[in-house]
Protein backbone atom coordinates (compact mmCIF):
# COMPACT_ATOMS: atom_id res chain seq x y z
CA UNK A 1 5.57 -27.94 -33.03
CA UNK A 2 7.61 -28.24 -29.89
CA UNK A 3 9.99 -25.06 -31.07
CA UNK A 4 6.31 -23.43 -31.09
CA UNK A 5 5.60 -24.29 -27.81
CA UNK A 6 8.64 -23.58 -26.26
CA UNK A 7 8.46 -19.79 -27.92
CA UNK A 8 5.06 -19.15 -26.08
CA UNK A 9 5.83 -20.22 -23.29
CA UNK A 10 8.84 -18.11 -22.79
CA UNK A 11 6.84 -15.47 -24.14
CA UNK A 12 4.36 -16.35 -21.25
CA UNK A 13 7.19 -16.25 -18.91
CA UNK A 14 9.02 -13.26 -19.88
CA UNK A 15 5.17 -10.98 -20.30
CA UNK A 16 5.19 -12.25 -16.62
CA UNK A 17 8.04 -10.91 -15.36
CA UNK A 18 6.94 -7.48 -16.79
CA UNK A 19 3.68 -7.35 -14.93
CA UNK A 20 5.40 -8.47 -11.88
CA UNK A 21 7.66 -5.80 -12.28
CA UNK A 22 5.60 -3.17 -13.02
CA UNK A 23 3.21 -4.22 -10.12
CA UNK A 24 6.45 -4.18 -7.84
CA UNK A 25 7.23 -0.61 -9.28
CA UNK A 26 3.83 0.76 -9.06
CA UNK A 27 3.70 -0.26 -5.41
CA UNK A 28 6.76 0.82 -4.26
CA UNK A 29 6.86 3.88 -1.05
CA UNK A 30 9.16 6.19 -0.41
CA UNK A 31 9.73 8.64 2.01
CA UNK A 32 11.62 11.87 2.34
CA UNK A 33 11.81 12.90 6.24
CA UNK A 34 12.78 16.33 5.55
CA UNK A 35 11.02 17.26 2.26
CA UNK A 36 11.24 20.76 2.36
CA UNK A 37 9.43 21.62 -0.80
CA UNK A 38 9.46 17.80 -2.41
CA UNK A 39 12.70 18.38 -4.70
CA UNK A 40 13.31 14.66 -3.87
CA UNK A 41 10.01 13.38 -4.05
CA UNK A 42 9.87 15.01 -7.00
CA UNK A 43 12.91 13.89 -8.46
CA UNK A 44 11.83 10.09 -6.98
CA UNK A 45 8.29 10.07 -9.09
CA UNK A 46 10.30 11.54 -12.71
CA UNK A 47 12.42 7.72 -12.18
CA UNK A 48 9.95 5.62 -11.30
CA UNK A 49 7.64 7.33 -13.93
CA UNK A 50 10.53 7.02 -16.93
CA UNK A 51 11.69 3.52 -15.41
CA UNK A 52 7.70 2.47 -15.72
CA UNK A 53 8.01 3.82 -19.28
CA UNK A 54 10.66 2.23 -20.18
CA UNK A 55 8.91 -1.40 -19.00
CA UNK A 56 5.74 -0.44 -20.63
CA UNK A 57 7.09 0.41 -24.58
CA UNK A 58 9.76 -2.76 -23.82
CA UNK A 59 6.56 -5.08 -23.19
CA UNK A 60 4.50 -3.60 -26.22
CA UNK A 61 7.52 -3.49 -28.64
CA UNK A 62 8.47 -7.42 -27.77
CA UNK A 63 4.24 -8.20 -28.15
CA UNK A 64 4.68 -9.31 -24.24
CA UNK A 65 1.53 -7.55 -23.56
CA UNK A 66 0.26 -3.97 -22.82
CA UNK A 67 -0.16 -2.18 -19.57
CA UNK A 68 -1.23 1.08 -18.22
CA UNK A 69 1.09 3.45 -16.00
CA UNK A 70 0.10 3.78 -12.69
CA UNK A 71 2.50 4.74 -10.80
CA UNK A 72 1.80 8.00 -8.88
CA UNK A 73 2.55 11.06 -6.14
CA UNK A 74 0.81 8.26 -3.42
CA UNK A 75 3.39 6.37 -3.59
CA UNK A 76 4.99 9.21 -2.13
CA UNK A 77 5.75 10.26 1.56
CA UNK A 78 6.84 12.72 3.14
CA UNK A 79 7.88 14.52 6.64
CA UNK A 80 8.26 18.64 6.95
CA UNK A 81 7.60 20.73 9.99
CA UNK A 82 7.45 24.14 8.27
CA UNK A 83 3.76 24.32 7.28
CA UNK A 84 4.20 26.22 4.23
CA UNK A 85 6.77 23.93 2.82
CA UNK A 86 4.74 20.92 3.82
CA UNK A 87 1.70 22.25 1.40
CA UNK A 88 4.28 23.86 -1.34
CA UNK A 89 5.76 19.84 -1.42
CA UNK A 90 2.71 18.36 -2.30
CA UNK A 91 1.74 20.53 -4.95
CA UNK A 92 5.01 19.99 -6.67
CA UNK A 93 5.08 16.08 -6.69
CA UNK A 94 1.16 16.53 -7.84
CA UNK A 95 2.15 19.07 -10.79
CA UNK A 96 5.39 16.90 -11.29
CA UNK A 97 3.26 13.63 -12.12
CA UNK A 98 0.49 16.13 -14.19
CA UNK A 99 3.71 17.25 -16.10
CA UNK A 100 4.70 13.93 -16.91
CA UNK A 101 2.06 12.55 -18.16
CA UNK A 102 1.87 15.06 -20.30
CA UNK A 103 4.78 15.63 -21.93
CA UNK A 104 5.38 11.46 -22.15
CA UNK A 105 2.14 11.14 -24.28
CA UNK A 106 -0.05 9.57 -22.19
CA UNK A 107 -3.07 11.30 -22.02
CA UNK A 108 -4.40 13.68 -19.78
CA UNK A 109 -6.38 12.98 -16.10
CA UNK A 110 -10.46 13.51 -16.58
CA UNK A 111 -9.85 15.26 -12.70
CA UNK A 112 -6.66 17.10 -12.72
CA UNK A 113 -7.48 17.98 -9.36
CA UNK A 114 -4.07 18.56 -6.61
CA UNK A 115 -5.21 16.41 -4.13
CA UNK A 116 -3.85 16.86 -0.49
CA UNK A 117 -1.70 13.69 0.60
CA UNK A 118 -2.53 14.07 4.39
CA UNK A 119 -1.91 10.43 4.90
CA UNK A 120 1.72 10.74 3.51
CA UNK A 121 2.64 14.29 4.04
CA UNK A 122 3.16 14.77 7.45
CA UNK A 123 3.99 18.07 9.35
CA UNK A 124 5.70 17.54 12.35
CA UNK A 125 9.12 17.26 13.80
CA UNK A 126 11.43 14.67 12.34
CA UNK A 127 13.28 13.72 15.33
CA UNK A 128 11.86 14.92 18.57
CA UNK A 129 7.53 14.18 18.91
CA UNK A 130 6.37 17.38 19.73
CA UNK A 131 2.80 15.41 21.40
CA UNK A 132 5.31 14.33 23.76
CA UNK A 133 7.02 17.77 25.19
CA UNK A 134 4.51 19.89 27.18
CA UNK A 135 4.51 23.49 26.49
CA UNK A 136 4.71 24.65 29.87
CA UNK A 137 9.10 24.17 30.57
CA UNK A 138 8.16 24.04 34.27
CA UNK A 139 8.03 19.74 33.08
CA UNK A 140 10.81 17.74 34.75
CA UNK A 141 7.97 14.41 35.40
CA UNK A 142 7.78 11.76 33.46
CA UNK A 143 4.71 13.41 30.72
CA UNK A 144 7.76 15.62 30.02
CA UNK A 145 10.12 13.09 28.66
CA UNK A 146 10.50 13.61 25.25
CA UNK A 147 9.87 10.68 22.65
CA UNK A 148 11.08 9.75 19.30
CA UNK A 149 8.73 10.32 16.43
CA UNK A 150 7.26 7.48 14.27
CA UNK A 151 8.13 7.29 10.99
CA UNK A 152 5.79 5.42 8.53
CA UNK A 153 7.12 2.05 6.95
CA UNK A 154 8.60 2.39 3.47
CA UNK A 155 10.26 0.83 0.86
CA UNK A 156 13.28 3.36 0.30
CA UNK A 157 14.06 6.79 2.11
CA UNK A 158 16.24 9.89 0.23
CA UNK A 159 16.19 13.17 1.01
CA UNK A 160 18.30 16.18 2.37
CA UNK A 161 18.40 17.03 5.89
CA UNK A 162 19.16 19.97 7.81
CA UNK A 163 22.73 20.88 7.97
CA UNK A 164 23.43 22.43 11.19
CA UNK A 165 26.74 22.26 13.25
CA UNK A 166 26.84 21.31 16.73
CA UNK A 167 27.76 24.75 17.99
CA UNK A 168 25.08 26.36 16.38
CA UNK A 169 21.84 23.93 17.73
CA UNK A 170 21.45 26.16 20.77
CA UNK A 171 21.42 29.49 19.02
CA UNK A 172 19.40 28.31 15.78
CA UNK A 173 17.01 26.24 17.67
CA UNK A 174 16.51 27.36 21.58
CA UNK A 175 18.15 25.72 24.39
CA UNK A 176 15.10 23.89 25.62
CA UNK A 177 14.07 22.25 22.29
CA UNK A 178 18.69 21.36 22.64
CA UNK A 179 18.02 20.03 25.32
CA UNK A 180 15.49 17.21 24.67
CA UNK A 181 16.57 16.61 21.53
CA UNK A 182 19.78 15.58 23.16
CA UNK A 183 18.13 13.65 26.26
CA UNK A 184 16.18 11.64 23.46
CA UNK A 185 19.46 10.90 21.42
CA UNK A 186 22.23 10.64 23.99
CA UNK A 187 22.92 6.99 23.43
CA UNK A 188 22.80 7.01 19.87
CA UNK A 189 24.16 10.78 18.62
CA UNK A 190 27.24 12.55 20.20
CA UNK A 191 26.52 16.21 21.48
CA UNK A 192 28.68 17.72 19.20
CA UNK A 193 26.91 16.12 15.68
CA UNK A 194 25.77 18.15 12.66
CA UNK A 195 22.21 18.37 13.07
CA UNK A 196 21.88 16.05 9.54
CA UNK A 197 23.27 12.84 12.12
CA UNK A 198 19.76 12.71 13.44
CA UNK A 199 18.19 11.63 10.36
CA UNK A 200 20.52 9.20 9.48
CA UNK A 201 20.59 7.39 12.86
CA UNK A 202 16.78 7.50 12.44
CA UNK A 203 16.95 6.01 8.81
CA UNK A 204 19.80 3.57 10.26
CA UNK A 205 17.36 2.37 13.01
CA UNK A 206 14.13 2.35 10.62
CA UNK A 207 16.02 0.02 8.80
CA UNK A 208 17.14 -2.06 11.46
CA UNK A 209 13.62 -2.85 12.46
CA UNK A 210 12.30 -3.36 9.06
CA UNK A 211 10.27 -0.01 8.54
CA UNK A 212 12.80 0.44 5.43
CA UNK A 213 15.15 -1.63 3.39
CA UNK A 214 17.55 1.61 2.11
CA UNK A 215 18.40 5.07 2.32
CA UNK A 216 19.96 7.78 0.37
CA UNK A 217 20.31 10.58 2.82
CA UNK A 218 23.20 13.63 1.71
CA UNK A 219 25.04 15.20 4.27
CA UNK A 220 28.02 17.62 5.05
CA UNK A 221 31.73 16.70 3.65
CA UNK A 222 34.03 16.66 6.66
């Protein structure tokens, strides 16, 4: 009788642990601050799809209890300030999870519908706000100062940004746009840095002040 006992109770335990797993999984953000066309993202939602999975068939194979996949593209964010790219990223993390789905067995949505991700998907400048730099460059008063854009809180950031050497900002992106970008950054980013250096002090200093708890960011070698 007690060997009976003890076995459902660690059965009870471990079909725990599974849910609180899965609802760790399922709410899990991340955000990719240069998305370009969601490569990452989409990438991101494939593992946390197949690591779902792999929890789900685990919990039903063991008789620890069954539970439905929900993990999905709004757990996604993202930041891209080409507006074609921004749109083309959501489509692809939206077709990614339809794919999925799919091809794993589970069913197709009643409302296959490609919803836009406004709320996550974000197109606007990674590293300079442009709401803060006036378009006339007669400026030089304090409105003109340019500030550092907000990120949104996450769990995890990856991604890919820009590679860009330091002799090449002025000619690839304008002298005035240099110019504040390297006002806002002076204390934190040499002159001289690949363009990439901006994101990861930004991820550093998201970190820092608990608006992320890692990052996966790729850069240059050298």
């Amino acid at each position: 009788m007690r060997g009976r006992f003890s076995e459902r109770k660690a059965r009870g335990e471990a079909g725990s642990l599974i849910h609180q797993f899965l609802d760790r999984l399922q709410n899990v953000k991340v955000l990719d601050p240069a998305c370009g066309s969601g490569n990452f993202l989409y990438v991101t939602l494939q593992k946390l799809k197949d690591l779902e999975k792999e929890a789900i068939l685990y919990s039903m194979d063991k008789g620890l209890g069954s539970f439905l996949p929900m993990v999905g593209p709004w757990q996604l964010y993202a930041i891209e300030i080409n507006p074609y790219a921004h749109d083309l990223a959501q489509m692809t993390v939206w077709i990614g999870w339809l794919q999925w789905i799919r091809f794993n067995g589970f069913g197709s949505p009643q409302d296959p519908i490609l919803r836009p991700m406004e709320g996550n998907f974000r197109c606007m400048d990674a590293i300079v706000d442009a709401a803060s730099v006036p378009r006339s460059k007669s400026g030089g008063d304090a409105a003109s100062t340019p500030k550092e854009p907000d990120w949104p809180r996450v769990d995890f950031i990856v991604g890919n940004p820009p590679f860009l050497g330091g002799k090449m900002l002025r000619r690839e992106l304008g002298d005035d746009y240099v110019d504040r970008m390297l006002a806002l950054w002076k204390d934190r980013v040499p002159a001289e840095a690949d363009l990439c250096c901006y994101w990861f002090e930004k991820a550093r200093a998201h970190i820092e002040k608990g608006g992320c708890k890692r990052a996966g960011l790729l850069a240059t070698q050298g």
